[in-house]
Protein backbone atom coordinates (compact mmCIF):
# COMPACT_ATOMS: atom_id res chain seq x y z
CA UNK A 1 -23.20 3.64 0.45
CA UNK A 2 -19.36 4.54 1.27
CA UNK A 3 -17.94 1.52 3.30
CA UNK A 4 -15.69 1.98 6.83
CA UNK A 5 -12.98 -0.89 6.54
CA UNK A 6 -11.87 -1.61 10.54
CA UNK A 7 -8.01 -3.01 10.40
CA UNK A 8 -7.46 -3.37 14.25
CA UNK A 9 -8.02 -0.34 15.45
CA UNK A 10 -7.94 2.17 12.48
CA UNK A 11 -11.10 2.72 10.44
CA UNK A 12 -10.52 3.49 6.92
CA UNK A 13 -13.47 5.15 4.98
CA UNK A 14 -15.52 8.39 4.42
CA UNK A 15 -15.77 11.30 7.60
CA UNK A 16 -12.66 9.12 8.83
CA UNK A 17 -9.13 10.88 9.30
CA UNK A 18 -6.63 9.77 6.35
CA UNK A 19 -4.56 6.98 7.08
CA UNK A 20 -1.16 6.37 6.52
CA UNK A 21 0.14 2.98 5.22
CA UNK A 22 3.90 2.92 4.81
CA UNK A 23 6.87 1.02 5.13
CA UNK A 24 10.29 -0.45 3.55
CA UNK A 25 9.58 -1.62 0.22
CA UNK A 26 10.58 -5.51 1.53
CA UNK A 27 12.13 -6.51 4.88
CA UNK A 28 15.85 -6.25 4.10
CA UNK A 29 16.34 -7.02 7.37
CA UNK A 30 14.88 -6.99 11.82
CA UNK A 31 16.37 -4.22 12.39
CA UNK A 32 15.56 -1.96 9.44
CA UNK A 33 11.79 -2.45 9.53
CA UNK A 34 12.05 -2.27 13.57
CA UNK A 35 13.72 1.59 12.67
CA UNK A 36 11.19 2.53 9.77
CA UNK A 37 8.11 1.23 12.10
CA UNK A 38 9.16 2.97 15.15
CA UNK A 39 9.60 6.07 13.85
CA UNK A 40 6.61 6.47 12.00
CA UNK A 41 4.90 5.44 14.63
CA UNK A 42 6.41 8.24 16.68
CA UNK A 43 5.33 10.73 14.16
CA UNK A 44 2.02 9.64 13.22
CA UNK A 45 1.18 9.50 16.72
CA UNK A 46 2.26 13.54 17.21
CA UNK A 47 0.11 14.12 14.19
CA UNK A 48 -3.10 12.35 15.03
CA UNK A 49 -2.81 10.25 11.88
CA UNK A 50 -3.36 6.67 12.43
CA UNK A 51 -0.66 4.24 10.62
CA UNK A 52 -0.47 0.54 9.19
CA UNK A 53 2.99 -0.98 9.12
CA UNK A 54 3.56 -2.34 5.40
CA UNK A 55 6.98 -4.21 4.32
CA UNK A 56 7.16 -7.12 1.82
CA UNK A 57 8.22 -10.70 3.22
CA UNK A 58 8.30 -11.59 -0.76
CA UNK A 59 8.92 -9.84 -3.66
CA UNK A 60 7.69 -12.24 -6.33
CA UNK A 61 7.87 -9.28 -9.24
CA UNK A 62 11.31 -7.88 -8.78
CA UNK A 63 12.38 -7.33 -12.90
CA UNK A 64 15.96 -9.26 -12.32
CA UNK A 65 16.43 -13.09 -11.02
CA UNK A 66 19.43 -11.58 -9.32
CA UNK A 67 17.07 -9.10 -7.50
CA UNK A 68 16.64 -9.21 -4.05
CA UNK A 69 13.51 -10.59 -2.73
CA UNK A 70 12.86 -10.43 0.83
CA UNK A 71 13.43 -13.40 3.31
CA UNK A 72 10.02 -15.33 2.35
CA UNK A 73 6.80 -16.31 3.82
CA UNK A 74 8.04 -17.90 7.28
CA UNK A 75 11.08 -15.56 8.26
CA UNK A 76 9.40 -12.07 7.10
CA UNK A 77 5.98 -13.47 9.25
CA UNK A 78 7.73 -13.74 12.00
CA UNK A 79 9.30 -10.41 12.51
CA UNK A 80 5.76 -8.80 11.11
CA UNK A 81 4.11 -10.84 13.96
CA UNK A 82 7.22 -8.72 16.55
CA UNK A 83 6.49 -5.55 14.70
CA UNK A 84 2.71 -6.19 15.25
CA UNK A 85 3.05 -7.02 18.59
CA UNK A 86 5.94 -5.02 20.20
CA UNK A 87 4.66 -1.99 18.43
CA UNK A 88 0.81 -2.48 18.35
CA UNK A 89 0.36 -1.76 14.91
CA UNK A 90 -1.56 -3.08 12.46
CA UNK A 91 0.89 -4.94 9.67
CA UNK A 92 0.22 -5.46 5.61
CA UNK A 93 2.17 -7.31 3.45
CA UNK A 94 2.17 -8.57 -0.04
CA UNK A 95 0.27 -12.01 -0.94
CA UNK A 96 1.01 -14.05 -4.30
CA UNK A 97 -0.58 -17.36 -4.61
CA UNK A 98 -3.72 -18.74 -3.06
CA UNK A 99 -1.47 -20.93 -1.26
CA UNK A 100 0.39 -18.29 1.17
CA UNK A 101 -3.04 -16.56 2.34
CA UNK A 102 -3.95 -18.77 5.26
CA UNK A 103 -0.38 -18.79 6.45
CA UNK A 104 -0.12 -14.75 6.35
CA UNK A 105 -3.63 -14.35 7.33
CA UNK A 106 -2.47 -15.56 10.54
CA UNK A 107 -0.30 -12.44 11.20
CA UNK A 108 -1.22 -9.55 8.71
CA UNK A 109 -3.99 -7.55 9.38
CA UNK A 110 -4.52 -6.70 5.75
CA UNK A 111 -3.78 -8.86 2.55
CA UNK A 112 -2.47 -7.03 0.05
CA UNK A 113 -2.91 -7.98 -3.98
CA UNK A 114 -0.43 -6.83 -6.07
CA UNK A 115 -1.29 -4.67 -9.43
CA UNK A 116 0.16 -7.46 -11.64
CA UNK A 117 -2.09 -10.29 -9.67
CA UNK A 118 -5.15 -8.31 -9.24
CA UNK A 119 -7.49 -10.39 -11.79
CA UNK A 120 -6.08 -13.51 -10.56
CA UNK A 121 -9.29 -15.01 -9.26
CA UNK A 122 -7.99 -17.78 -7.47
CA UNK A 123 -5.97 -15.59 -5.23
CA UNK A 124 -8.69 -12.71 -4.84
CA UNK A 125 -10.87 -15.54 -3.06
CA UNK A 126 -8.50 -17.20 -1.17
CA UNK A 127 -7.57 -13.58 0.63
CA UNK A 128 -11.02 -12.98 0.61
CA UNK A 129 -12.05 -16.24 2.80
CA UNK A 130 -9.72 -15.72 4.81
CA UNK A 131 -11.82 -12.92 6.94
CA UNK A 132 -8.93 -10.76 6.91
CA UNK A 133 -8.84 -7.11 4.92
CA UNK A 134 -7.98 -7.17 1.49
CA UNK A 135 -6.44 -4.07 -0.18
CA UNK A 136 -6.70 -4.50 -4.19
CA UNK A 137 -4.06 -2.77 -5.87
CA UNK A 138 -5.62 -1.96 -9.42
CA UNK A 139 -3.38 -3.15 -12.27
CA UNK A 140 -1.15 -0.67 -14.02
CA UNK A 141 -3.62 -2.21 -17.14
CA UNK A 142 -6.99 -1.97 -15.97
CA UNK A 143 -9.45 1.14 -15.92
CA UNK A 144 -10.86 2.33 -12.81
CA UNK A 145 -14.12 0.58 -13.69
CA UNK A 146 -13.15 -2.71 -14.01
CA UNK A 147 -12.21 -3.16 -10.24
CA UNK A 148 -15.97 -4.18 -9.63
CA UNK A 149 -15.00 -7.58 -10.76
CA UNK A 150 -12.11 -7.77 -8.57
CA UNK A 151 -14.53 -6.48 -5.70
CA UNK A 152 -17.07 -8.83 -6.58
CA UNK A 153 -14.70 -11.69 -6.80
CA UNK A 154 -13.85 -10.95 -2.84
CA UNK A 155 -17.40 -10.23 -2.01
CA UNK A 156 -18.62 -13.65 -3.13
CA UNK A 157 -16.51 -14.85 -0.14
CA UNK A 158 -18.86 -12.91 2.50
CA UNK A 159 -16.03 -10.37 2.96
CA UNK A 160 -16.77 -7.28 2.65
CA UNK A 161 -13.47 -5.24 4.13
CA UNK A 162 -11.80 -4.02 0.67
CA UNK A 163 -9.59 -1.46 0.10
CA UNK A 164 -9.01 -0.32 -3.25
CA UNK A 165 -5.69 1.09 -4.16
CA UNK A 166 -4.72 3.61 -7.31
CA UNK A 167 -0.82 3.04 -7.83
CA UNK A 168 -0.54 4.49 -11.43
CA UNK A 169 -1.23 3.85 -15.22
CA UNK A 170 1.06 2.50 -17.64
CA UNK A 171 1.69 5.55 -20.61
CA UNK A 172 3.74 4.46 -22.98
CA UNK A 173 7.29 2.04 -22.26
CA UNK A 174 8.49 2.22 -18.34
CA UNK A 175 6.21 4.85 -17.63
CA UNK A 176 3.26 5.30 -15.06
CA UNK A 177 0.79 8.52 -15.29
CA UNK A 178 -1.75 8.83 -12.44
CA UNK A 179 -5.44 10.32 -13.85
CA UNK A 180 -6.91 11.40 -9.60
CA UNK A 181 -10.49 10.96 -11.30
CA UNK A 182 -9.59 7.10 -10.47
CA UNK A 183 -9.62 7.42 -6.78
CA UNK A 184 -13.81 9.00 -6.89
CA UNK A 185 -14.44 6.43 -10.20
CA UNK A 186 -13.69 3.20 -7.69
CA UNK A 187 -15.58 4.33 -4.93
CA UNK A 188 -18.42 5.10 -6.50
CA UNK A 189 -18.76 2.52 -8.24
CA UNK A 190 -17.72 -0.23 -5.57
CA UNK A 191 -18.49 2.02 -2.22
CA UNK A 192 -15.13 0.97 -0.58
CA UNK A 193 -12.43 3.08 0.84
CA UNK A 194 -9.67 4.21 -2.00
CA UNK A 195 -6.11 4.20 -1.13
CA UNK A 196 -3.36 6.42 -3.18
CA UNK A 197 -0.02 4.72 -3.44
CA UNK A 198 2.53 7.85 -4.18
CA UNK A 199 5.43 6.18 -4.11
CA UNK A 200 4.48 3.64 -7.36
CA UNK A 201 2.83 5.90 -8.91
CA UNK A 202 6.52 7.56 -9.72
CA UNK A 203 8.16 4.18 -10.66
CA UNK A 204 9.31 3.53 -14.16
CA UNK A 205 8.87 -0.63 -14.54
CA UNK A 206 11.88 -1.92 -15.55
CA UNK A 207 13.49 1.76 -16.45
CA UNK A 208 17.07 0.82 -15.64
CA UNK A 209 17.21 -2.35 -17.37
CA UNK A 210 17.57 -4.73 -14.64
CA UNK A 211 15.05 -2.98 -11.79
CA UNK A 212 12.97 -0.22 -12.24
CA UNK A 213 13.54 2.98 -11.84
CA UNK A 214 11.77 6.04 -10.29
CA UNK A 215 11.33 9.48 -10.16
CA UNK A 216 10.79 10.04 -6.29
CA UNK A 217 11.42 13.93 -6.36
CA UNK A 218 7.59 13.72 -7.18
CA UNK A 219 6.22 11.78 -4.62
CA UNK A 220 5.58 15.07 -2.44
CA UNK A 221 3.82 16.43 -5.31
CA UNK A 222 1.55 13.21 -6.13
CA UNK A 223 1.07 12.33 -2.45
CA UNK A 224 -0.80 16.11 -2.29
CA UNK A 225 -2.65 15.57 -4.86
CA UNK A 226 -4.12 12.08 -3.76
CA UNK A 227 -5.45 13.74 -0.43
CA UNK A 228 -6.79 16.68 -2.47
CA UNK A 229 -8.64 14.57 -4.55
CA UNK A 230 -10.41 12.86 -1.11
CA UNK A 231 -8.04 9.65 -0.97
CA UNK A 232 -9.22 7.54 2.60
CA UNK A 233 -5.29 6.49 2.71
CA UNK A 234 -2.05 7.51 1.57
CA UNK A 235 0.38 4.27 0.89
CA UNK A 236 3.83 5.61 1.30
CA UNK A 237 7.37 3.46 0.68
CA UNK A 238 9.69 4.62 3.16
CA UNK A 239 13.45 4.25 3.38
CA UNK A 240 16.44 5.30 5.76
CA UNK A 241 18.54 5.88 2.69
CA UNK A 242 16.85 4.79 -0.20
CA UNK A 243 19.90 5.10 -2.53
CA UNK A 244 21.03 1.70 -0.34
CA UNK A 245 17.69 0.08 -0.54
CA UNK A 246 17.73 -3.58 -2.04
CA UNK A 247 14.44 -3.15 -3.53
CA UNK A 248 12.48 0.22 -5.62
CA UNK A 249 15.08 2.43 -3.75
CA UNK A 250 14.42 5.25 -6.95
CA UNK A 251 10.95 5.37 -5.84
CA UNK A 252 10.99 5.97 -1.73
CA UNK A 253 10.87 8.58 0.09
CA UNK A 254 13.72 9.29 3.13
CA UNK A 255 12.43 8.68 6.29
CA UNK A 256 13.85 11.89 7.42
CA UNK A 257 11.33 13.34 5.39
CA UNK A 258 8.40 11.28 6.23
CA UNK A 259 7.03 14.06 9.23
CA UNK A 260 7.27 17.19 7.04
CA UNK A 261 5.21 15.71 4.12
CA UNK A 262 2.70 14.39 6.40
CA UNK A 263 1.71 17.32 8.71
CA UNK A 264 1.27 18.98 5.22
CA UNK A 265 -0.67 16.24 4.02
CA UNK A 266 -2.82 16.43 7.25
CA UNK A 267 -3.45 20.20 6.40
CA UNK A 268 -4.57 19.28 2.86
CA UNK A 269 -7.25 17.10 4.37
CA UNK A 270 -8.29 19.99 7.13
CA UNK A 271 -9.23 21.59 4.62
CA UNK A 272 -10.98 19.02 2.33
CA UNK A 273 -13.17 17.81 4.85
CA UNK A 274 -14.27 21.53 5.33
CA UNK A 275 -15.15 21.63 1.97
């Protein structure tokens, strides 16, 4: 049975429009996010598509010490809970330790796990008691198969609004590949919604030595694919100049090229639905 996940008020799930989730890799800043959030929301809104805010308050996996990491748990909440409010929009953000999910369940709609973190069973059922959605990103390690443990792990909680997210595979040294049979493999076998993340699905971990690299010219590309393979969301990193951004800048798209890609995206999934 295929699962509708309700964040707010976007459904996520089979017979459901696609949803966008998207964002600035981390919050470099108020008045950043406040531009990325607005305009998407602009767009989305002329294209029917409903949208989920997503920015990192922490970036606990950056490669470098140096590396920038976001303004933490109490400052990035805060201008989440104005982006949530002020903009009416649902808001997901990274969580890393059991310890941070009851504080950002009080703001984020969704809990997200991060690839590297997603067998970490402590954390799984801390997000998962916490009532709040929980989207799974599957480790760059793990076949699609093995996400039934992760699901289970959340599901032992009594929650039962997963997402499941395919961000890539790692092929080789600093290298992701994305196999699309992933996205019908997890919800099969779990029955929950299946996100496609296009924009880490073109990084290359650690590629430049010190932070990893990218190869965003193919998000388009991968980001068509994801819907034609009958993805429920599209997770999108989104950047007004991602040359400048202080965190996976070589794997963002521009934001002035966020509303062509997604009216074609929406015209991909026209037609899939048809079919």
């Amino acid at each position: 049975m295929d699962r509708i996940v309700t964040v707010g008020n976007v459904k996520i799930g089979a017979g459901r429009p696609f949803v966008l989730i998207a964002g600035p890799c981390v919050i470099e800043n108020r008045k950043l996010v406040f531009q990325v959030a607005s305009e998407l929301k602009r767009i989305t809104g002329r294209l029917g598509i409903p949208y989920i805010f997503k920015a990192s308050y922490d970036k606990a996996n950056r490669t470098s010490v140096e590396s920038f990491r976001g303004p933490g748990l109490g400052e990035g909440l805060a201008i989440l809970r104005e982006i949530k409010e002020k903009l009416r929009l649902p808001v997901l953000s990274d969580v890393h330790s059991a310890e941070e999910a009851e504080a950002a369940a009080g703001v984020l709609d969704i809990l997200q796990i991060p690839a590297f973190l997603c067998r970490q069973t402590d954390l799984l059922l801390a997000a998962g008691r916490t009532g709040r959605a929980v989207n799974v990103k599957k480790g760059q390690f793990l076949a699609p198969w093995d996400m039934k443990q992760a699901v289970r792990k959340i599901e032992s909680t009594g929650n039962r609004n997963i997402l499941l997210t395919e961000r890539g595979v790692s092929f080789g040294y600093n290298n992701l590949v994305t196999d699309f049979r992933s996205l019908a493999i997890m919800r099969e076998t779990t029955g929950y919604p299946v996100v496609f993340d296009a924009t880490h699905s073109v990084q290359q971990p650690g590629g430049l030595g010190t932070a990893s690299g990218g190869t965003s010219q193919y998000i388009p590309l991968l980001a068509r694919c994801g819907i034609a393979a009958g993805c429920d969301a599209v997770f999108l990193e989104v950047h007004p100049d991602p040359k400048k951004a202080l965190s996976d800048g070589p794997n963002m798209i521009a934001l002035k090229n966020a509303a062509g890609l997604l009216k074609t995206l929406r015209e991909i999934h026209r037609i899939v639905r048809k079919s």
